[in-house]
C-alpha atoms as a PDB file:
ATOM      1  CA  UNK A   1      -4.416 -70.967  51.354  1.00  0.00           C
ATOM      2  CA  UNK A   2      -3.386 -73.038  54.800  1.00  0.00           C
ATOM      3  CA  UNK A   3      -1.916 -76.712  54.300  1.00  0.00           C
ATOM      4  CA  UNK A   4      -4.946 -78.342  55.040  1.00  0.00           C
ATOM      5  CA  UNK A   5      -3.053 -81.069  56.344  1.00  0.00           C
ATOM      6  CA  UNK A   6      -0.955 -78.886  59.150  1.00  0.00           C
ATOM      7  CA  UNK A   7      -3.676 -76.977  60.331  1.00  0.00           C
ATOM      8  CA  UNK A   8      -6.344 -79.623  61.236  1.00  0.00           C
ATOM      9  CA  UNK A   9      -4.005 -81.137  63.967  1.00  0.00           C
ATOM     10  CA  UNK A  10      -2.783 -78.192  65.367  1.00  0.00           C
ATOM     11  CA  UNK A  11      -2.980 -75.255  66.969  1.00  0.00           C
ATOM     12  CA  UNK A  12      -1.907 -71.479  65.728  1.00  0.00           C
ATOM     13  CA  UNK A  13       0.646 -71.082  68.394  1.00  0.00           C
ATOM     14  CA  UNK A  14       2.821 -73.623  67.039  1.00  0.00           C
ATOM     15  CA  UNK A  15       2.746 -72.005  63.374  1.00  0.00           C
ATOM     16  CA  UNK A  16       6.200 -70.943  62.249  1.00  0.00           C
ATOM     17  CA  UNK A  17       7.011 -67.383  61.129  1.00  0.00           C
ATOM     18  CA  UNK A  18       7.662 -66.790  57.703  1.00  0.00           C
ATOM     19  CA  UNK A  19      10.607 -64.739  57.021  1.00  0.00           C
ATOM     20  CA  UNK A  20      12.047 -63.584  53.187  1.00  0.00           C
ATOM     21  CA  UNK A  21      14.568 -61.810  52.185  1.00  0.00           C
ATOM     22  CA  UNK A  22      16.121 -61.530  48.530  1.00  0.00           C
ATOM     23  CA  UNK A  23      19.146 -63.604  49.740  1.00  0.00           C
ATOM     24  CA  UNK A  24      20.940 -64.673  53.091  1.00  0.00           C
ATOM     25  CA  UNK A  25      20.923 -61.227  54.613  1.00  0.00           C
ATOM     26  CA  UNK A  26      17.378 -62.047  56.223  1.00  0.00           C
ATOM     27  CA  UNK A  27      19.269 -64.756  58.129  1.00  0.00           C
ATOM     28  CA  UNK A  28      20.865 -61.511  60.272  1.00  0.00           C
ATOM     29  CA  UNK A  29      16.958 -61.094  61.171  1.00  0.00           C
ATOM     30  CA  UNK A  30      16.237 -64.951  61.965  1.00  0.00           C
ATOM     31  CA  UNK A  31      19.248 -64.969  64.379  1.00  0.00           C
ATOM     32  CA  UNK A  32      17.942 -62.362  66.410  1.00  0.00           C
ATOM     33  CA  UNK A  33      14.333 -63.908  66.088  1.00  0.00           C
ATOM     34  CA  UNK A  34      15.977 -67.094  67.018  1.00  0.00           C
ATOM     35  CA  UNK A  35      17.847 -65.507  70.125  1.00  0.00           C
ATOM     36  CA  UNK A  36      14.459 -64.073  71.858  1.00  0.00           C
ATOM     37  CA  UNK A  37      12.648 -66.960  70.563  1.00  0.00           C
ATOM     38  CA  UNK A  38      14.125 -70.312  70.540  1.00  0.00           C
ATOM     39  CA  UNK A  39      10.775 -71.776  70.588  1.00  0.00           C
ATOM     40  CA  UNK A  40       9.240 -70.391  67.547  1.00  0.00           C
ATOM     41  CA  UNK A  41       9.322 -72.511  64.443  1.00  0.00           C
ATOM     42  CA  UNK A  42      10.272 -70.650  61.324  1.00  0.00           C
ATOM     43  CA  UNK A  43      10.324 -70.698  57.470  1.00  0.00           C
ATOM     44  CA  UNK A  44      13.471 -68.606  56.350  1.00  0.00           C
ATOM     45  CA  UNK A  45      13.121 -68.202  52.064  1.00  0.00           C
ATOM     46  CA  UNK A  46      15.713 -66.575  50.257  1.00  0.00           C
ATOM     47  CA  UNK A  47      15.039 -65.087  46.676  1.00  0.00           C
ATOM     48  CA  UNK A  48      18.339 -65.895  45.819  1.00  0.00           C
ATOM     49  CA  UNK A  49      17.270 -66.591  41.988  1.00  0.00           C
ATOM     50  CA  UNK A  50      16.233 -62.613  41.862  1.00  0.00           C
ATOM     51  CA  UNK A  51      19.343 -61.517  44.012  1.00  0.00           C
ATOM     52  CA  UNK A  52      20.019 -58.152  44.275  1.00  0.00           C
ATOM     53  CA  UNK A  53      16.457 -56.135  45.137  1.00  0.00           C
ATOM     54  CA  UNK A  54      18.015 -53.313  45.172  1.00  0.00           C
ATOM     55  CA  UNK A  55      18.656 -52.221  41.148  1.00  0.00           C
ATOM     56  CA  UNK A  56      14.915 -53.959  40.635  1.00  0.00           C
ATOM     57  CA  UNK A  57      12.117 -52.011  40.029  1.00  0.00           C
ATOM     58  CA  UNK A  58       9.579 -51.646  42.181  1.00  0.00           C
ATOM     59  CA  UNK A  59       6.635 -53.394  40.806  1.00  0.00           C
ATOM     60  CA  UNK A  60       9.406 -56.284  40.379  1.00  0.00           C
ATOM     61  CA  UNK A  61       9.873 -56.522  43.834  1.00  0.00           C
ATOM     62  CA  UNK A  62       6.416 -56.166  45.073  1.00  0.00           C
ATOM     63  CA  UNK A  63       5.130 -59.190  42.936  1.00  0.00           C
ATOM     64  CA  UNK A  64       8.276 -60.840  43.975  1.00  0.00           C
ATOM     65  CA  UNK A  65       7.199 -60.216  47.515  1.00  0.00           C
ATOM     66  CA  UNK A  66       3.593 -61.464  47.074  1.00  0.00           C
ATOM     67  CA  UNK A  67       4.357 -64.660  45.495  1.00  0.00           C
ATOM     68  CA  UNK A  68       6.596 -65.129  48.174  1.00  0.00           C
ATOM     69  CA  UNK A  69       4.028 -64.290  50.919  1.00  0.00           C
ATOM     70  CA  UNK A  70       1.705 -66.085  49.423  1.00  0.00           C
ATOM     71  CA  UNK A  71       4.259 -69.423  49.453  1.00  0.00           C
ATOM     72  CA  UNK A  72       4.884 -68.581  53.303  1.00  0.00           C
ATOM     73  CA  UNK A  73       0.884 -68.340  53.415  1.00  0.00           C
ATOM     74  CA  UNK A  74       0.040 -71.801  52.494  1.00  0.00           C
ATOM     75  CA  UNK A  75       2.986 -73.287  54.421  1.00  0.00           C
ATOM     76  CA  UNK A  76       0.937 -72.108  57.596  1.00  0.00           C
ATOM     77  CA  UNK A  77       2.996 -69.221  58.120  1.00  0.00           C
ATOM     78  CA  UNK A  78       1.328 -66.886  61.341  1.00  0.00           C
ATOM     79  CA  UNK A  79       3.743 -63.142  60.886  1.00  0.00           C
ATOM     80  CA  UNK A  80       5.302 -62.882  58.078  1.00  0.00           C
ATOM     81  CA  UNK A  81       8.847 -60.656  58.446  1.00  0.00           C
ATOM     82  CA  UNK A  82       9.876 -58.836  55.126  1.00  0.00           C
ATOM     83  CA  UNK A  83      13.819 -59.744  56.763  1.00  0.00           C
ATOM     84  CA  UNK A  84      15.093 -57.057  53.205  1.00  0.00           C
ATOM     85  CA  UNK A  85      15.411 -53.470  53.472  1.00  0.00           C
ATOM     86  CA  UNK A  86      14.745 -53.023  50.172  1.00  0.00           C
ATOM     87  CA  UNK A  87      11.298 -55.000  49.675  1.00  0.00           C
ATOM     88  CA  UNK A  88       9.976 -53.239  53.043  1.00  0.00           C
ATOM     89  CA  UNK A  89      10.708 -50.014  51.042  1.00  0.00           C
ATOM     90  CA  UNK A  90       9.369 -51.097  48.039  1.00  0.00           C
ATOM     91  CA  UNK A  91       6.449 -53.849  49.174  1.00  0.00           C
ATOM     92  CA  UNK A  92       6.110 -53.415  53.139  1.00  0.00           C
ATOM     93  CA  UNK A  93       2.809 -51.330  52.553  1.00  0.00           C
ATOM     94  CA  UNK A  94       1.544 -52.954  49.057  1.00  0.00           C
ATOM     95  CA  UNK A  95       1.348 -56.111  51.237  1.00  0.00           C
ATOM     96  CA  UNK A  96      -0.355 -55.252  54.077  1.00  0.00           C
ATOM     97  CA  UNK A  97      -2.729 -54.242  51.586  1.00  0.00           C
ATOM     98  CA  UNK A  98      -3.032 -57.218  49.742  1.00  0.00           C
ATOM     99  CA  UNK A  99      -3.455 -59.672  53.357  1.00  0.00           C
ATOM    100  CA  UNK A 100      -5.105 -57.289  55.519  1.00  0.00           C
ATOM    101  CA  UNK A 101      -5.742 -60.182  57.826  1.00  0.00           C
ATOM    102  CA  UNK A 102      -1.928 -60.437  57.901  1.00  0.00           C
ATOM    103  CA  UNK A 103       0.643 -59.607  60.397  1.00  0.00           C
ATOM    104  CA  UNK A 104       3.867 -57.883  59.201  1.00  0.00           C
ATOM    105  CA  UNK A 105       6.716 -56.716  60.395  1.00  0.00           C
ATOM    106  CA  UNK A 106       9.567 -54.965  57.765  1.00  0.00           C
ATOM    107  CA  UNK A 107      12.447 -53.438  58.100  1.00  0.00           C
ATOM    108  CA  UNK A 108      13.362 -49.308  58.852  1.00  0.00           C
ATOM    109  CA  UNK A 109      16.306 -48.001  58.749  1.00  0.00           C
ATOM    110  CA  UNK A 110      17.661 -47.504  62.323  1.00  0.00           C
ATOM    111  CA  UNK A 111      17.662 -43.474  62.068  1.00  0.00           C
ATOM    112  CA  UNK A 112      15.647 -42.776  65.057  1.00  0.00           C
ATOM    113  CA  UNK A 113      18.252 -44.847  67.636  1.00  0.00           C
ATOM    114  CA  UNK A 114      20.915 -43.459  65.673  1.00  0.00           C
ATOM    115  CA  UNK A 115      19.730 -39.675  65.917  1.00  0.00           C
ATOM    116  CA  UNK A 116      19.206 -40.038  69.707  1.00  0.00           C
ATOM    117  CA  UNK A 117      22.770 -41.436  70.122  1.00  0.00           C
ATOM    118  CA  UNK A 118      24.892 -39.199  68.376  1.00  0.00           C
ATOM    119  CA  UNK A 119      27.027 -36.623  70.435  1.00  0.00           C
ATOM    120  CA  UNK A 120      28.584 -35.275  66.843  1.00  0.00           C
ATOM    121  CA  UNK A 121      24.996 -34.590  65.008  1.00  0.00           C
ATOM    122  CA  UNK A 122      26.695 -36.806  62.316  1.00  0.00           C
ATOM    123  CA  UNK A 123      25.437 -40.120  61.002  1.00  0.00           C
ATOM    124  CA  UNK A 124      26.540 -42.673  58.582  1.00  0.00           C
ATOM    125  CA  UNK A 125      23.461 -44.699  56.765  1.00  0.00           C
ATOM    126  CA  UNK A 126      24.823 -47.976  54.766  1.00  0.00           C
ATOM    127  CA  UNK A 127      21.896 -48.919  52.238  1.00  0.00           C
ATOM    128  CA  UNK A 128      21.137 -50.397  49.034  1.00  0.00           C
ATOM    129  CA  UNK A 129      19.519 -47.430  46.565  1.00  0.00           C
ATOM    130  CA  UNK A 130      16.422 -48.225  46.583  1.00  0.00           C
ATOM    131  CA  UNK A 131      16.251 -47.791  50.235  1.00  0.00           C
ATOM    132  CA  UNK A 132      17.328 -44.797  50.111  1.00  0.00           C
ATOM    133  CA  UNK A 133      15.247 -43.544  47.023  1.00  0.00           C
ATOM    134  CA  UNK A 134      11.864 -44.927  48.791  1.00  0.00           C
ATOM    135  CA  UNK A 135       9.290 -43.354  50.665  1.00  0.00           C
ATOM    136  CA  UNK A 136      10.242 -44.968  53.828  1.00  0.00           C
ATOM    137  CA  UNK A 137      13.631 -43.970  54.158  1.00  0.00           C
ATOM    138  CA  UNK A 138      12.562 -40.635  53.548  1.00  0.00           C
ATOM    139  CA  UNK A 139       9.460 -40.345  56.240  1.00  0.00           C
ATOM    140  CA  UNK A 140      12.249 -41.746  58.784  1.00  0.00           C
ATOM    141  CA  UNK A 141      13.981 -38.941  58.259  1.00  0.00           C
ATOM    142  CA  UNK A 142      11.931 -36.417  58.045  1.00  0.00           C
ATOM    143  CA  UNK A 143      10.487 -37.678  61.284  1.00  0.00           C
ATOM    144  CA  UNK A 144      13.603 -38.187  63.397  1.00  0.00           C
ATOM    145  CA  UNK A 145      16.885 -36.679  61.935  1.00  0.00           C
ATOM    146  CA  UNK A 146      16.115 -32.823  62.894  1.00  0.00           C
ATOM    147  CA  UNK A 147      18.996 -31.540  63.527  1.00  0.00           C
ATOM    148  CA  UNK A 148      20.979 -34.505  62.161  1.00  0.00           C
ATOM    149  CA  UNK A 149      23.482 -34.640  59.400  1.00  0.00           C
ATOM    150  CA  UNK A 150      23.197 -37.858  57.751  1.00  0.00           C
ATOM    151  CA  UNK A 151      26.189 -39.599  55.215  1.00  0.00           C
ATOM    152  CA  UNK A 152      25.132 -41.833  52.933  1.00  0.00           C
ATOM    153  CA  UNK A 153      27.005 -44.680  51.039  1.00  0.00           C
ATOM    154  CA  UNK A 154      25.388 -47.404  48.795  1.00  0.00           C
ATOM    155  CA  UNK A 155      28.439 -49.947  49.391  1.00  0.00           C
ATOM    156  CA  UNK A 156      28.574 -51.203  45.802  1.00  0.00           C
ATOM    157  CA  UNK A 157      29.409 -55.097  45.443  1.00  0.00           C
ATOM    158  CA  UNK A 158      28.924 -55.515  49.127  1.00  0.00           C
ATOM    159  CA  UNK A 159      25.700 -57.995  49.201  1.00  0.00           C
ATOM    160  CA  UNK A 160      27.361 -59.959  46.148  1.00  0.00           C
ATOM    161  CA  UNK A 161      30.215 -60.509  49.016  1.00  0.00           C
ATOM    162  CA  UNK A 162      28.444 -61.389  51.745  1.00  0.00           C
ATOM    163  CA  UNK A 163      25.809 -63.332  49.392  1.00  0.00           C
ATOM    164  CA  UNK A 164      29.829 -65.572  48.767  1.00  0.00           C
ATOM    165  CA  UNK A 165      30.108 -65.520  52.721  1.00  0.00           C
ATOM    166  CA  UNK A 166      33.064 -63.478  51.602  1.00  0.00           C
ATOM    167  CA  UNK A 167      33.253 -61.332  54.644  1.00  0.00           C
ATOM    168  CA  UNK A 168      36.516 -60.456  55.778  1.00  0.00           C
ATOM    169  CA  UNK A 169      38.563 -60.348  52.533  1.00  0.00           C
ATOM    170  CA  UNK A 170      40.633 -57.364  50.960  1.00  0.00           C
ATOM    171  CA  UNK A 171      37.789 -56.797  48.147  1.00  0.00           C
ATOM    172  CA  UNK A 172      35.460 -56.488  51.514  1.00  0.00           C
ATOM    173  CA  UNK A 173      37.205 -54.487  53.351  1.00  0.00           C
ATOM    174  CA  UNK A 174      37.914 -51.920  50.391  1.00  0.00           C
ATOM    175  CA  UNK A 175      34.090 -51.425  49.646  1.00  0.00           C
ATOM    176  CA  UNK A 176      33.581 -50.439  53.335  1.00  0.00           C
ATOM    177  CA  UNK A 177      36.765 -48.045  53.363  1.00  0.00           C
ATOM    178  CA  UNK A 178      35.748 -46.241  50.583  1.00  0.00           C
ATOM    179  CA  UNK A 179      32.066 -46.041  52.341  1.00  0.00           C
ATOM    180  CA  UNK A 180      33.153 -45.532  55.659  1.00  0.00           C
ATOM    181  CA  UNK A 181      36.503 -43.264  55.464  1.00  0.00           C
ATOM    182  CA  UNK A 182      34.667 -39.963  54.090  1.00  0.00           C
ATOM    183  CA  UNK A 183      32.313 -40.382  56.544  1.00  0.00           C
ATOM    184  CA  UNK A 184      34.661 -40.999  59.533  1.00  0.00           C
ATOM    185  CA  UNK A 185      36.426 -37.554  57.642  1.00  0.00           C
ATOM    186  CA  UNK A 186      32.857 -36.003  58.676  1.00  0.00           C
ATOM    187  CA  UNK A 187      33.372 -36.740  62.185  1.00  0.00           C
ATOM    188  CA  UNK A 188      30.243 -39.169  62.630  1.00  0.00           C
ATOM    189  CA  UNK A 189      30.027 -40.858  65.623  1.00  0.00           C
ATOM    190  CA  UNK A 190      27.607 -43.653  64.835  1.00  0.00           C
ATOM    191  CA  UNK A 191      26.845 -46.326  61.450  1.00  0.00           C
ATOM    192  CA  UNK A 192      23.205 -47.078  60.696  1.00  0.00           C
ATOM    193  CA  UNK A 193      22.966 -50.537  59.110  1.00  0.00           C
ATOM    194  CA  UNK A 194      20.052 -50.226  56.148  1.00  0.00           C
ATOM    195  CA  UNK A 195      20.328 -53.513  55.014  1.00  0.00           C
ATOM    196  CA  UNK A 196      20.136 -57.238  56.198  1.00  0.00           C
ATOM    197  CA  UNK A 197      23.163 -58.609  55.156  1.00  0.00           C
ATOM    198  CA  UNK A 198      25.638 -55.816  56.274  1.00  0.00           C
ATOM    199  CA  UNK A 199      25.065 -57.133  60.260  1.00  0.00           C
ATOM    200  CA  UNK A 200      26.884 -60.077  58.789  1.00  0.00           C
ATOM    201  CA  UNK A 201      30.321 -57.866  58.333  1.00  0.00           C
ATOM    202  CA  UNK A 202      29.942 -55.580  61.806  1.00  0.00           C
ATOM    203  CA  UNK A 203      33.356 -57.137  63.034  1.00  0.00           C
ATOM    204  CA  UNK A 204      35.178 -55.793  60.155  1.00  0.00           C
ATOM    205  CA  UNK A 205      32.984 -51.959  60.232  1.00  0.00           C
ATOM    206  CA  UNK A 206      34.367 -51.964  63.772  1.00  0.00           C
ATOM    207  CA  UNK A 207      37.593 -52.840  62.626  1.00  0.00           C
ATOM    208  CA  UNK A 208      37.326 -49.783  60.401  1.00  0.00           C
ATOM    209  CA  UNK A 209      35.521 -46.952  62.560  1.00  0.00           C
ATOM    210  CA  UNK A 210      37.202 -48.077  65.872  1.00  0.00           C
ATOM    211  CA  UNK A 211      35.520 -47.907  69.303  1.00  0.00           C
ATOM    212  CA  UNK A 212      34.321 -44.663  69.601  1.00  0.00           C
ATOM    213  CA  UNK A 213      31.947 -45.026  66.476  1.00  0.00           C
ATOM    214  CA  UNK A 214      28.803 -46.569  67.200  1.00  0.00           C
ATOM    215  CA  UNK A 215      27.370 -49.884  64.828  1.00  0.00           C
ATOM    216  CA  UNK A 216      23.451 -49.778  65.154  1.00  0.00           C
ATOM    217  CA  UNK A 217      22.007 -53.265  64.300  1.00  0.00           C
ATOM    218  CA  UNK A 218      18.158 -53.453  63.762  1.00  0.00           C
ATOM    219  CA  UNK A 219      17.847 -56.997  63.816  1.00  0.00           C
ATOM    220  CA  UNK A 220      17.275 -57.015  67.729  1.00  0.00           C
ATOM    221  CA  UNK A 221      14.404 -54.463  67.404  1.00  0.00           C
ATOM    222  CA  UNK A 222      12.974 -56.291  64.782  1.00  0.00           C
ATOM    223  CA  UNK A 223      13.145 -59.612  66.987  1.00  0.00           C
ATOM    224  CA  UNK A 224      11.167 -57.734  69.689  1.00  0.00           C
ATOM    225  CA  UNK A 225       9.047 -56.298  67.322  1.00  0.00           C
ATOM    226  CA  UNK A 226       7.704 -59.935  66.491  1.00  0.00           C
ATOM    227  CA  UNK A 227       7.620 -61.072  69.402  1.00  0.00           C
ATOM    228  CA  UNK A 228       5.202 -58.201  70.687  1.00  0.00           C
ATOM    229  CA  UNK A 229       3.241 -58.947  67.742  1.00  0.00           C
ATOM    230  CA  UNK A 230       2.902 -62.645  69.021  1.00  0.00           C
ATOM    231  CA  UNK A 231       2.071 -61.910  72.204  1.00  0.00           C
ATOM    232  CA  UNK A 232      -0.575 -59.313  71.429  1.00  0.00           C
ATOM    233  CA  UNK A 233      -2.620 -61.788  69.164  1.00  0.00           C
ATOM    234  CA  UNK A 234      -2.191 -64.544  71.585  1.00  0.00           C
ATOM    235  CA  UNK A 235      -0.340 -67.276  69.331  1.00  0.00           C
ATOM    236  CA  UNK A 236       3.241 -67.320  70.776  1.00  0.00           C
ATOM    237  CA  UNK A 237       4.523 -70.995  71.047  1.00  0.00           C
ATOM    238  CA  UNK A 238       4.425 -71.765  74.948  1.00  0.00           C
ATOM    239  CA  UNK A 239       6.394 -75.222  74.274  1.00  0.00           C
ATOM    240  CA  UNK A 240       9.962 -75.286  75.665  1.00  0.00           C
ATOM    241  CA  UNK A 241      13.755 -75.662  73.554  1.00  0.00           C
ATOM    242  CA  UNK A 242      14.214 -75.195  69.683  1.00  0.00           C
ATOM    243  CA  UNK A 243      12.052 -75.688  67.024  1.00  0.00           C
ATOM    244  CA  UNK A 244      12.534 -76.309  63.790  1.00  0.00           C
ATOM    245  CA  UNK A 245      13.460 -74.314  60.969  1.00  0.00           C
ATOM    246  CA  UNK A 246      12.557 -75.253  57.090  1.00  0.00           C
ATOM    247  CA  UNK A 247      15.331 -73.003  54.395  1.00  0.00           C
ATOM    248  CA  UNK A 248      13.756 -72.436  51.067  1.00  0.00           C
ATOM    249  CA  UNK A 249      15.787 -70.972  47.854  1.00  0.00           C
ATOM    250  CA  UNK A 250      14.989 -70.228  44.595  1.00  0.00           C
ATOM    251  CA  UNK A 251      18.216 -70.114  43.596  1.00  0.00           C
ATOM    252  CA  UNK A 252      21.094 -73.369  44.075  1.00  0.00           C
ATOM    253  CA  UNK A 253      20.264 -75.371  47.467  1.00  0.00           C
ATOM    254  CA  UNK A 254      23.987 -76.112  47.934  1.00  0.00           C
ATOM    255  CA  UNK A 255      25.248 -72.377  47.832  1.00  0.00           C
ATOM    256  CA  UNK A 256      22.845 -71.432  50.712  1.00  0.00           C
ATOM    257  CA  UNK A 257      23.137 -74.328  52.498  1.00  0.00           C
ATOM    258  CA  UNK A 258      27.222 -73.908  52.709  1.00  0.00           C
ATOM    259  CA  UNK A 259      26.277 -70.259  53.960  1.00  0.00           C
ATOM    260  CA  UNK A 260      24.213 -71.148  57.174  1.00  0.00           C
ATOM    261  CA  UNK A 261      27.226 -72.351  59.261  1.00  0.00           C
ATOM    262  CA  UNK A 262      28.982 -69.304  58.492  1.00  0.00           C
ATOM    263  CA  UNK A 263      26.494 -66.798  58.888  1.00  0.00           C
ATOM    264  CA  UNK A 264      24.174 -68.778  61.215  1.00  0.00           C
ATOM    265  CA  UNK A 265      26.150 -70.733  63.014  1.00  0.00           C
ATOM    266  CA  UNK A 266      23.893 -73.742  62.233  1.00  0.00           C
ATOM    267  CA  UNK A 267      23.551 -75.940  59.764  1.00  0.00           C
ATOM    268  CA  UNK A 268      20.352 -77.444  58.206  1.00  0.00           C
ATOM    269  CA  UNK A 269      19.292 -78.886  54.893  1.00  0.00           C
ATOM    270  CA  UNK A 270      17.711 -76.008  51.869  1.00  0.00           C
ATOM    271  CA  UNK A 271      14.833 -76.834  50.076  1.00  0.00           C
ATOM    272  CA  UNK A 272      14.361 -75.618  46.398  1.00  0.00           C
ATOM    273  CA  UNK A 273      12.123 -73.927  44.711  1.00  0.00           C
ATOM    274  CA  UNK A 274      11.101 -72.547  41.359  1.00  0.00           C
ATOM    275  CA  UNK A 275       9.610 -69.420  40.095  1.00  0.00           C
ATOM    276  CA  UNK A 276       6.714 -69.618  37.612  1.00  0.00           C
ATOM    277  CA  UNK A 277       6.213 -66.166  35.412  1.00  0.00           C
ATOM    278  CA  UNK A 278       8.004 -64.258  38.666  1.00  0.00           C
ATOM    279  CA  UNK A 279       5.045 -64.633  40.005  1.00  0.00           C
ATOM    280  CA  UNK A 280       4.049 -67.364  41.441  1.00  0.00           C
ATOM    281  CA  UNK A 281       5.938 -69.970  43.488  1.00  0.00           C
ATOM    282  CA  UNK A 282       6.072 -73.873  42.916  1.00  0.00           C
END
């Protein structure tokens, strides 16, 4: 349901995006959203109360991802951007059909761009598991990677870092050594990013793989993504310079908020919320 209020006095253009994640990592996604489209207003929520996805279950995340739609929803939202790997794996396609009327755009691993810019035939993916285990990931594959040896790592403890805006410490840099060495071993020329918060630690991966290994970032795409989806339904914001953007958490207001300078650059105040039955949010 629309806020009543907001949507008598004014138009759909000037309706913010909604964009969730399970924690700050979907801030990676807003950036770039923010970079193409400084005039779009936008409601980032972070499910940091349910933080990791990724060892959840899959009907855990989907009615995670509903309720959360369905908070975006009534705060007027006009796209909604599922800004997690994970809950695009597990929820992308149970949402669009529950909100038909819906836009959505989720996140897919960056194989394809990866696949055409390999000169080795070797690619490192950096994912949570249930990326990798989903039905996504694995059409992606199947549909680009001919010919393509792919290296997988799961990064284990890496989200919890960057969730601490830990990002350049020794306990960081060890979980991406012991992801990235092997792989570097295998002569790949290029790192796929398959989650939102890993854009967060690209200057340390670069650090680690040097300049002859490509770092694919899908945040941009994703950006573009939205903003084709704007334009195509006719309710981009035409009005000029920033607007505003609302942070919602279910988890503590002060950790996140400490977070956006560092990973946003920006600071702004974080709104809390609570989780009724994991299912719906008040």
């Amino acid at each position: 349901m629309m806020n009543a209020e907001f949507t008598q006095h004014a138009p759909r253009n000037t309706f913010p995006i909604g964009v969730f994640d399970s924690g700050v990592g979907g801030l990676s996604v807003l950036r770039a959203v923010r970079a193409q489209m400084p005039e779009e207003s936008i409601l980032y929520f972070g499910d940091q109360g349910h933080v990791p996805y990724g060892p959840r279950s899959m009907g855990q995340i989907q009615s995670f991802s509903e309720g959360i739609t369905k908070f975006l929803l009534d705060h007027d939202s006009k796209l909604i951007v599922v800004a997690c790997n994970t809950a695009s794996a597990a929820a992308l396609t149970y949402l669009r059909g529950r909100f038909p009327a819906v836009l959505f755009v989720g996140m897919e691993p960056a194989v394809k761009p990866a696949a055409e810019a390999t000169k080795t035939g070797r690619v490192g993916v950096l994912a949570t598991p249930a990326t990798f285990q989903g039905a996504l990931y694995a059409s992606v594959v199947e549909r680009f990677a001919a010919g393509v040896e792919l290296f997988q790592h799961t990064c284990p403890g890496l989200v919890s870092q960057i969730e601490k805006g830990d990002l350049d410490s020794t306990v960081t840099r060890v979980i991406l050594e012991d992801a990235l060495f092997p792989m570097l071993e295998n002569n790949i020329d290029t790192v796929v990013l398959g989650c939102t918060h890993y854009p967060f630690v690209i200057p340390l991966i670069e650090q680690i793989v040097g300049k002859n290994v490509r770092v694919i970032d899908p945040a941009p795409s994703v950006a573009k993504q939205v903003k084709r989806l704007l334009e195509a339904a006719g309710i981009t914001n035409q009005a000029q310079g920033h607007a505003s953007i609302r942070f919602f958490t279910s988890g503590d207001p002060s950790e996140m908020k400490s977070m956006l300078p560092v990973l946003l650059g920006e600071s702004g105040e974080v709104e809390s919320v609570t989780w009724k039955n994991d299912r719906e949010i008040i």
